[in-house]
Protein backbone atom coordinates (compact mmCIF):
# COMPACT_ATOMS: atom_id res chain seq x y z
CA UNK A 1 -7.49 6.43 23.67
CA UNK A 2 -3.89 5.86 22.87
CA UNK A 3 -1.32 8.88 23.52
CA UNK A 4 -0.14 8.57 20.06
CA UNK A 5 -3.92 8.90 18.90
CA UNK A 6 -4.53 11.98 21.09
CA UNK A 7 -1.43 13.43 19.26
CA UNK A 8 -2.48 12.74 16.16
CA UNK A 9 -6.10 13.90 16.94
CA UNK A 10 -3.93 17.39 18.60
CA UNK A 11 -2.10 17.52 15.07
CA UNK A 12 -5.29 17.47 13.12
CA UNK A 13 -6.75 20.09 15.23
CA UNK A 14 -3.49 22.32 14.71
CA UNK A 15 -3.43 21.68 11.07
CA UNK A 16 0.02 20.52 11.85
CA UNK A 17 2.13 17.62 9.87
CA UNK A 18 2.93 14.74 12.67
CA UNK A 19 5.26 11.93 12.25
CA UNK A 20 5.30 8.90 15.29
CA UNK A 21 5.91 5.49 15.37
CA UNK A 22 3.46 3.85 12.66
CA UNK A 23 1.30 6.97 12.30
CA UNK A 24 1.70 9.57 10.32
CA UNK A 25 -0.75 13.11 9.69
CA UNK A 26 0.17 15.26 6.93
CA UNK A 27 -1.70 18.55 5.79
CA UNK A 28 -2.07 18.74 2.14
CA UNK A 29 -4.64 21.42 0.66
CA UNK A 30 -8.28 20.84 2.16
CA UNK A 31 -6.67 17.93 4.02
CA UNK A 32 -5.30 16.13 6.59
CA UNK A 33 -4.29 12.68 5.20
CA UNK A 34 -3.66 10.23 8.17
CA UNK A 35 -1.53 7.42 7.54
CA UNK A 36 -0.97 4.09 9.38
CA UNK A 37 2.12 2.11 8.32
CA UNK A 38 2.32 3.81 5.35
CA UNK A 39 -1.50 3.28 4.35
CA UNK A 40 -4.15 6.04 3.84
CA UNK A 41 -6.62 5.30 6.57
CA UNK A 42 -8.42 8.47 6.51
CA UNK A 43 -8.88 11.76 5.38
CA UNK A 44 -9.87 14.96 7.28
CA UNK A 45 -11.55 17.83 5.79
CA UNK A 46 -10.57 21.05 5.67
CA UNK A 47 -12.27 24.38 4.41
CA UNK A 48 -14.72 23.91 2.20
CA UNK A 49 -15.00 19.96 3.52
CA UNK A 50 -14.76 21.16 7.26
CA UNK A 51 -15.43 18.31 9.03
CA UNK A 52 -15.56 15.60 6.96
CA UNK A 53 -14.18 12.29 7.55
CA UNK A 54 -12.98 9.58 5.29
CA UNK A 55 -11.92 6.41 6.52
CA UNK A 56 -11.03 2.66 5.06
CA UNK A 57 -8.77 -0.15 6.60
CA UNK A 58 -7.25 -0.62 3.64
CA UNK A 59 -7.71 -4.09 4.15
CA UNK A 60 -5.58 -4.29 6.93
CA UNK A 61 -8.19 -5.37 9.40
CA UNK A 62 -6.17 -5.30 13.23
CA UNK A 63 -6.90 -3.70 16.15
CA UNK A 64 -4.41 -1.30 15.90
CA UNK A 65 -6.24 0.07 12.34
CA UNK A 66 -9.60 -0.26 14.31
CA UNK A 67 -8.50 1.68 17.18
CA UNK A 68 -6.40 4.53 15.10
CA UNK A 69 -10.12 4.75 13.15
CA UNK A 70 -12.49 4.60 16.27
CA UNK A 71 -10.32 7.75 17.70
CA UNK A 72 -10.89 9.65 14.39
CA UNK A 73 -14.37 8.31 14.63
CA UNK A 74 -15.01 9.66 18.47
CA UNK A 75 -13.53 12.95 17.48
CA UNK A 76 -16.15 13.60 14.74
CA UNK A 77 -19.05 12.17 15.15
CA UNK A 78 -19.37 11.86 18.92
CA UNK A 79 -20.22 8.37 19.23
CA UNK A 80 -20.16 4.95 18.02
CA UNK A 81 -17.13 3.59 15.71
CA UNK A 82 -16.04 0.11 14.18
CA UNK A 83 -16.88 -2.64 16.57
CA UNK A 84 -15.78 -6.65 15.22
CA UNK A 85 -18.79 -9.46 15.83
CA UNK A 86 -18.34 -12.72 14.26
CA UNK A 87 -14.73 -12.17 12.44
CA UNK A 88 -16.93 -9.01 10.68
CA UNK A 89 -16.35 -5.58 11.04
CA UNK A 90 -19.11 -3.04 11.28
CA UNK A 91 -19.31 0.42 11.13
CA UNK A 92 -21.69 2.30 13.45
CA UNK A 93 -22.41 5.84 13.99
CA UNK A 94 -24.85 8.86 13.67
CA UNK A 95 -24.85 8.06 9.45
CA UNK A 96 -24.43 4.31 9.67
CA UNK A 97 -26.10 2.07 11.42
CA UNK A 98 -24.04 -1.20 11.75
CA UNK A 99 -22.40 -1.38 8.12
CA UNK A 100 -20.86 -3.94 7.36
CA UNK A 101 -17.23 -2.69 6.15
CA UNK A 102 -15.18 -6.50 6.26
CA UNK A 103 -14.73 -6.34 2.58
CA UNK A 104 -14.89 -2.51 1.64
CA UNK A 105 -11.61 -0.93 1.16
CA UNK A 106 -12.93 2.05 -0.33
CA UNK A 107 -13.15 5.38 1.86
CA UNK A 108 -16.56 5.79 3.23
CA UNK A 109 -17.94 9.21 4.82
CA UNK A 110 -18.25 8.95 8.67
């Protein structure tokens, strides 16, 4: 994991706004809205959605998205993440098992 991704992971966990480089966190009612050149690339529930993580690449589909989303990945669920086969990307963890997110911009639930 990156240093800027452990920060960002630290702001999340201090409920904290956070501002480096390309990434940005920012604490808005029951979330934390994590930005990556200006693009929502997940959101991080708060309260009554403690725990909950939504994530999309916004069709920006680079390794530095895919890494910035596998740290948000390891810190809630543990295991798995995005992994890229074939030019594809696939999401796998404890709720999906290898789905295929290439062309799905929407935010899915982790």
């Amino acid at each position: 994991m990156r240093k800027i991704e452990r920060e960002m992971i630290q702001a999340i966990i201090q409920r904290k706004n956070f501002k480096k480089a390309n990434t940005e966190v920012i604490k808005d009612g029951d979330f934390m809205y994590i930005y990556l050149h200006d693009n929502l690339i997940a959101k991080y529930g708060l309260n009554d959605n403690w725990g909950k993580l939504f994530i999309s690449h916004c069709n920006w589909l680079t390794n530095t998205t895919k890494s910035r989303l596998n740290a948000l990945i390891s810190f809630v669920d543990g295991l798995g993440g995005i992994y890229q086969k074939n030019f594809r990307w696939y999401l796998d963890t404890k709720k999906h098992n290898n789905l295929n997110i290439t062309n799905n911009s929407s935010f899915i639930e982790v």
